[in-house]
Protein backbone atom coordinates (compact mmCIF):
# COMPACT_ATOMS: atom_id res chain seq x y z
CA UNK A 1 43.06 18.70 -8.65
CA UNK A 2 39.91 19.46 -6.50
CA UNK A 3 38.78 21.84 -9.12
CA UNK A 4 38.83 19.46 -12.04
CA UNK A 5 37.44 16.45 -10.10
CA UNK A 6 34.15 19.03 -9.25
CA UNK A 7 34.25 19.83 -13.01
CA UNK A 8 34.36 15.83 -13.79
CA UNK A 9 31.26 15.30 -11.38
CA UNK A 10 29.43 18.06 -12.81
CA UNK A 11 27.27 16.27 -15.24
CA UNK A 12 26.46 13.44 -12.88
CA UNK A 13 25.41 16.53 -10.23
CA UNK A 14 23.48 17.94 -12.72
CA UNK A 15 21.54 15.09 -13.55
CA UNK A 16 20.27 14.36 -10.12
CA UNK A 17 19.29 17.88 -10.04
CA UNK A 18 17.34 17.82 -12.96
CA UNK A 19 15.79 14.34 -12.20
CA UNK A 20 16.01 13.59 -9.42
CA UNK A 21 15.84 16.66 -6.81
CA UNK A 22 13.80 19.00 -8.42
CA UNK A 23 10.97 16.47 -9.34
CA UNK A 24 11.40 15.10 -4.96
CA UNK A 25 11.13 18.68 -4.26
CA UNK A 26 7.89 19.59 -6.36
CA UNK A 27 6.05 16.74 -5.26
CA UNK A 28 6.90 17.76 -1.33
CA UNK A 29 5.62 21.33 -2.59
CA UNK A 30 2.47 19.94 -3.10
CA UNK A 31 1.80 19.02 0.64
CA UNK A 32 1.94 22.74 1.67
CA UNK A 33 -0.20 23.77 -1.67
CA UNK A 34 -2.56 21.67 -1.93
CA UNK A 35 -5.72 21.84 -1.88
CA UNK A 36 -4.68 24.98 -0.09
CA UNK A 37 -1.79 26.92 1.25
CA UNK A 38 -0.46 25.64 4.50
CA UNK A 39 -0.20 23.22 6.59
CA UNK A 40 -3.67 21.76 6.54
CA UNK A 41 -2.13 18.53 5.24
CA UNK A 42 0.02 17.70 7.97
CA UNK A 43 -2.53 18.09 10.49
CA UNK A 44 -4.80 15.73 9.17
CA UNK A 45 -1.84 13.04 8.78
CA UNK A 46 -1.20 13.35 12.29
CA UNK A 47 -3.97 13.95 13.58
CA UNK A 48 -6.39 11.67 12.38
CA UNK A 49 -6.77 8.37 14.51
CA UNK A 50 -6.75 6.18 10.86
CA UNK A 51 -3.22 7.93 9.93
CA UNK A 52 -1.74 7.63 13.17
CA UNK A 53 -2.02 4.07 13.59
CA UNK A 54 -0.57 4.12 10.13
CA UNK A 55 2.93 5.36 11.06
CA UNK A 56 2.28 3.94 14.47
CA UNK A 57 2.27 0.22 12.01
CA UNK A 58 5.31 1.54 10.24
CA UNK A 59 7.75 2.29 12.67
CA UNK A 60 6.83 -0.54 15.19
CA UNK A 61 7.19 -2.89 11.97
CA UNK A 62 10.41 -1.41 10.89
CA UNK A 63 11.69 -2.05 14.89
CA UNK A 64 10.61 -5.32 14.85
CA UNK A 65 12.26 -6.52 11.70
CA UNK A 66 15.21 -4.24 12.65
CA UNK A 67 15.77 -6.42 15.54
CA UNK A 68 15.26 -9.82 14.10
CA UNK A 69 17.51 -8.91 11.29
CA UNK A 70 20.41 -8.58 13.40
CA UNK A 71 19.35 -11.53 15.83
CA UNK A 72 19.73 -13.95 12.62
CA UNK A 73 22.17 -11.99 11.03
CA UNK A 74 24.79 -11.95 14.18
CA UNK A 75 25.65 -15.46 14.11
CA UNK A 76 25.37 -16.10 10.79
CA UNK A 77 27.97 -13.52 10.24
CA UNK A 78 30.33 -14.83 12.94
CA UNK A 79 29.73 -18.18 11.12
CA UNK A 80 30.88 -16.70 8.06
CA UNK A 81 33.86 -15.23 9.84
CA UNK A 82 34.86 -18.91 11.34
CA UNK A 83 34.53 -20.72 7.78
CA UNK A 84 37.20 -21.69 5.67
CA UNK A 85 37.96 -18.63 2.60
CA UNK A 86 36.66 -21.31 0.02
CA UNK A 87 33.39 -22.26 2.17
CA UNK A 88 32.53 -18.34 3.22
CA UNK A 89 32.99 -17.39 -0.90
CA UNK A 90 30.21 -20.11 -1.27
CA UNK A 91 28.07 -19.08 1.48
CA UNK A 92 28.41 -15.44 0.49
CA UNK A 93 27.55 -16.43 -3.23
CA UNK A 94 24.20 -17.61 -2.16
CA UNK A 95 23.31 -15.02 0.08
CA UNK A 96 23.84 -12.70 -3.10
CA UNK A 97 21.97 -14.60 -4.68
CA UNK A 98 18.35 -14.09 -2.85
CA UNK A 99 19.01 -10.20 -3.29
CA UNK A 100 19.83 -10.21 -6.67
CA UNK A 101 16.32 -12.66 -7.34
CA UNK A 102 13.34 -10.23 -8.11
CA UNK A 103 11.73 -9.17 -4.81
CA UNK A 104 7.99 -9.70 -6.34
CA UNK A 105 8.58 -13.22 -7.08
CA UNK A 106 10.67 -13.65 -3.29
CA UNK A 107 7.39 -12.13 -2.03
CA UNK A 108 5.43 -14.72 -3.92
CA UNK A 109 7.08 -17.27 -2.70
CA UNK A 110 6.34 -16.35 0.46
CA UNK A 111 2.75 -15.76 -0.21
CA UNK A 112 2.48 -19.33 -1.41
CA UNK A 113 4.21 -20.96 1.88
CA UNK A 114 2.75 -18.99 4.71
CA UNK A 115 -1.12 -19.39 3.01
CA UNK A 116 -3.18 -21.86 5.18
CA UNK A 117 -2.18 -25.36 3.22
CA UNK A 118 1.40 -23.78 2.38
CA UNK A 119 4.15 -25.72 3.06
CA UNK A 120 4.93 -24.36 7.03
CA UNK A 121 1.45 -24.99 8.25
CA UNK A 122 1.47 -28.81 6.80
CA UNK A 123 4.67 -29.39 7.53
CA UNK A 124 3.72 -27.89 11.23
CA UNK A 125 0.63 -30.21 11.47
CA UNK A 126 2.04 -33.39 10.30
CA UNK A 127 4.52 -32.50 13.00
CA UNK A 128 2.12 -32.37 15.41
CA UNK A 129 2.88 -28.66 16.92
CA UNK A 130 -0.45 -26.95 15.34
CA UNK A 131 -3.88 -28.55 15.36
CA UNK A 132 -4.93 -26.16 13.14
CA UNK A 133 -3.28 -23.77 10.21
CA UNK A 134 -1.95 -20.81 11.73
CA UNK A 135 -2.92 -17.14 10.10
CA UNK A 136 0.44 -16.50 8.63
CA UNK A 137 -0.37 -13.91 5.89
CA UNK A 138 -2.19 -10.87 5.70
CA UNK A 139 -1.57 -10.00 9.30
CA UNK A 140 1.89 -8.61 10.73
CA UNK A 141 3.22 -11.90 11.35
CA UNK A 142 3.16 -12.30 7.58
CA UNK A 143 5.16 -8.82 6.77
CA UNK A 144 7.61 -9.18 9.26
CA UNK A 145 8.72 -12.88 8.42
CA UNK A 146 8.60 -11.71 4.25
CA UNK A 147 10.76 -8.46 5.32
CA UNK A 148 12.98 -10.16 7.63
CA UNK A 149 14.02 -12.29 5.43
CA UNK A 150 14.73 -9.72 2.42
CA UNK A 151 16.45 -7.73 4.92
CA UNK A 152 18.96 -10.38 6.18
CA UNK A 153 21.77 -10.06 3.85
CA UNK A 154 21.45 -6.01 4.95
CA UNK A 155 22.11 -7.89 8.43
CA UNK A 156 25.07 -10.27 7.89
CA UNK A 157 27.11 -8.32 4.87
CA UNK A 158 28.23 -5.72 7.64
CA UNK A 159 28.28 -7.56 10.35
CA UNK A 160 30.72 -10.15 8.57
CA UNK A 161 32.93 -7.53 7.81
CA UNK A 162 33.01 -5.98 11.57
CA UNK A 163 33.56 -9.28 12.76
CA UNK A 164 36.36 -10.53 10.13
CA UNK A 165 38.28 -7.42 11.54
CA UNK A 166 38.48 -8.57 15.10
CA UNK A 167 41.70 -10.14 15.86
CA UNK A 168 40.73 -13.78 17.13
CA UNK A 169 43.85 -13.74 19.75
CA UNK A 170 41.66 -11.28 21.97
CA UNK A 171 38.81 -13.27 21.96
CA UNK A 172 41.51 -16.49 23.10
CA UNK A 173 43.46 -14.17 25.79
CA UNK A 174 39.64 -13.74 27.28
CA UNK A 175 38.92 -17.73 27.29
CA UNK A 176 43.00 -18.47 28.54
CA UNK A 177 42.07 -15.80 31.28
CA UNK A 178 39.14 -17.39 32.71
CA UNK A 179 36.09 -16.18 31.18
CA UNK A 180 33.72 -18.05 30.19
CA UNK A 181 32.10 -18.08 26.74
CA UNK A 182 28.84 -15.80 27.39
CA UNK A 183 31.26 -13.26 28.98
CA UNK A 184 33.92 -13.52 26.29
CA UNK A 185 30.96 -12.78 24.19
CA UNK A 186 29.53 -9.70 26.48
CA UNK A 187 32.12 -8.15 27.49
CA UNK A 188 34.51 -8.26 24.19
CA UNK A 189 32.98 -9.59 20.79
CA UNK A 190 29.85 -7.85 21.55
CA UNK A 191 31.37 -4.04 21.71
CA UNK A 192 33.97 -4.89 19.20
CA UNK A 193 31.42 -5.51 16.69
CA UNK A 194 28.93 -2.30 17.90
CA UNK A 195 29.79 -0.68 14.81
CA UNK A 196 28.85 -3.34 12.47
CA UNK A 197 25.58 -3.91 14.51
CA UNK A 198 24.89 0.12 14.22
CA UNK A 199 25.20 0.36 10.75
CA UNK A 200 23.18 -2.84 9.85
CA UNK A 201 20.93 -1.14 12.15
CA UNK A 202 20.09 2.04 10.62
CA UNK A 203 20.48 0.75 6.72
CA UNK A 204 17.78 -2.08 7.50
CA UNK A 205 15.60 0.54 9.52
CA UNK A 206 15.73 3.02 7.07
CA UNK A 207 15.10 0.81 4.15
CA UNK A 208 12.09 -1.08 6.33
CA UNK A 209 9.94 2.40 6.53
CA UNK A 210 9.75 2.73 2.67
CA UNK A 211 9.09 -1.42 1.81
CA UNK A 212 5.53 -1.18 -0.51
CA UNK A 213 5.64 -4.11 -2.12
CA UNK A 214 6.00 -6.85 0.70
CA UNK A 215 3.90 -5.58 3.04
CA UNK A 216 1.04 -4.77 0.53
CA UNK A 217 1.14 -8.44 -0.50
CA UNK A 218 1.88 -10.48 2.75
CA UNK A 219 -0.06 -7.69 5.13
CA UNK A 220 -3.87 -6.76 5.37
CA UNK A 221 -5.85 -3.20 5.97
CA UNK A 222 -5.03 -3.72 9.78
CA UNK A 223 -0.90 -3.55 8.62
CA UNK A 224 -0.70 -0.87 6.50
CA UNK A 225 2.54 0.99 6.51
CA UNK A 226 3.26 5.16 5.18
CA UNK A 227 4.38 3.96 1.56
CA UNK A 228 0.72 1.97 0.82
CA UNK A 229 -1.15 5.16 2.16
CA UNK A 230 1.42 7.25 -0.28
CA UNK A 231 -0.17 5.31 -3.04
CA UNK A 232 -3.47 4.90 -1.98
CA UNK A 233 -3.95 8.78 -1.80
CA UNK A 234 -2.30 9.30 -4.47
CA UNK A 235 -3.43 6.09 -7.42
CA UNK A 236 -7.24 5.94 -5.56
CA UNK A 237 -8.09 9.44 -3.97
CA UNK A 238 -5.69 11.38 -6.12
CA UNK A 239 -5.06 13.38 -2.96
CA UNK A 240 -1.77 14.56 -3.75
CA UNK A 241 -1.54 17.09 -0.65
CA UNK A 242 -1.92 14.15 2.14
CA UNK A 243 0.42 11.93 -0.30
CA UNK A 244 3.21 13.88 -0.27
CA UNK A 245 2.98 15.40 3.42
CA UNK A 246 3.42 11.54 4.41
CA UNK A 247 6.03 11.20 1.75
CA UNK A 248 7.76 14.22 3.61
CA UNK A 249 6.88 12.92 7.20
CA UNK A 250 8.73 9.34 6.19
CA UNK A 251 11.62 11.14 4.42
CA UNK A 252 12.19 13.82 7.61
CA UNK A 253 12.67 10.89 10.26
CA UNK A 254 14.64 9.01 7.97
CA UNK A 255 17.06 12.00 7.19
CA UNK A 256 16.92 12.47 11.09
CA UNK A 257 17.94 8.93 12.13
CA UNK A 258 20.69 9.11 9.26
CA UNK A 259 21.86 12.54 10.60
CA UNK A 260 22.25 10.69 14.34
CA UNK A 261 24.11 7.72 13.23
CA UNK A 262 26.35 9.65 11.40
CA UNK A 263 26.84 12.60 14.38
CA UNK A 264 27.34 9.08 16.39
CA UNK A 265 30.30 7.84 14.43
CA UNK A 266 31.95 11.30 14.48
CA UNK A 267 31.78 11.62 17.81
CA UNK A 268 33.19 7.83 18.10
CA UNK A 269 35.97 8.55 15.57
CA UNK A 270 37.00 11.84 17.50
CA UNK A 271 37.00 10.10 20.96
CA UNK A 272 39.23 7.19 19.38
CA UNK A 273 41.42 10.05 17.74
């Protein structure tokens, strides 16, 4: 049976061997080879002071939006959980909606509000909270409300279906015994649903350190994240070498965090065993 289903898979395997792989693999070749043997490349990405602040940008963005995902996402999810079936389908619905609408014109979108006489700054000074428009785009303020809010269904899909696994009579039996909300919420709902938070965690972090398209829209040159210097050496400079050490340096700590998560939940799983 295991035989034939390896035979089955094989033309799918070799597929993404052929195009997929080999092709990742030749272009990571090129950061040891080019424009000479060794590892000339890497030393430059790390340690020039222009590079550094480069991943520096990328990782503290990727944090940030990490943690705001799952800030909005949490009770949104629980909300989800606490809705009626027919309500939650609805809510659902529309949240699959905004992923499945073309991330350029999303990004647009939020090009046109956050711009100096978008919508949020007039709507803020008719309001009476600003005096003056606030710089909302090409700064980091600009990438991490445009990525935040791609990334938010990555938030609340796996949190919602954490949370819609925790038996509500636990969360009663803490209330019946005494405990107050906060501490119903710290000391039970919040480890119950670890798992959910983890893996919403590491798919929106992961995801974050590649994002091109929002940030090189809603950012500036001050914001610049590993994926805009990939192109720019590459499209501009046609430096190939630096290109794909970065590609390689932004593929090795995402490999690594992956690794950790999923050491982490074997670990878990063998404890619970």
């Amino acid at each position: 049976m295991r035989s034939s289903g390896l035979l089955l898979s094989l033309p799918a395997l070799l597929f993404l061997a052929l195009f997929f792989a080999l092709p990742t693999l030749l272009f990571l070749a090129r950061s040891f080879g080019e424009p000479q043997w060794g590892f000339g490349n890497y030393a430059t990405l790390l340690g020039n002071a222009t590079y550094a602040k480069v991943l520096a940008n990328t990782f503290l963005l990727a944090g940030i939006v990490t943690v705001l995902s799952i800030a909005i996402g949490y009770p949104v999810a629980w909300a989800l959980t606490l809705m009626r079936q027919r309500t939650r389908k609805l809510v659902l619905a529309i949240l699959l909606l905004s992923m499945w609408t073309n991330l350029l014109a999303r990004t647009y979108a939020w090009l046109v509000l956050l711009q100096r006489s978008g919508v949020v700054n007039t709507l803020l000074m008719q309001l009476g909270v600003i005096s003056e428009p606030l710089p909302l785009v090409n700064n980091l303020t600009g990438v991490v409300i445009g990525m935040t809010y791609i990334m938010l269904p990555f938030a609340v899909l796996p949190l919602q279906a954490t949370l819609a696994t925790i038996d509500p009579v636990l969360l009663q039996a803490g209330s019946v015994c005494g405990a107050r909300p906060f501490t119903v919420f710290r000391r039970l709902l919040l480890p119950m649903s670890l798992p959910g938070i983890a893996t919403a965690a590491v798919m929106i972090f992961v995801m974050s350190l590649g994002y091109y398209i929002t940030p090189s829209l809603l950012g500036g040159t001050g914001t610049m994240m590993v994926a805009e210097l990939i192109a720019e050496q590459i499209q501009s400079f046609l430096n190939w070498g630096l290109g794909s050490a970065a590609a390689l340096v932004l593929l090795t700590a995402a490999l690594l965090l992956y690794l950790g998560f999923a050491a982490t939940v074997e670990r878990r799983a063998v404890i619970t065993e």
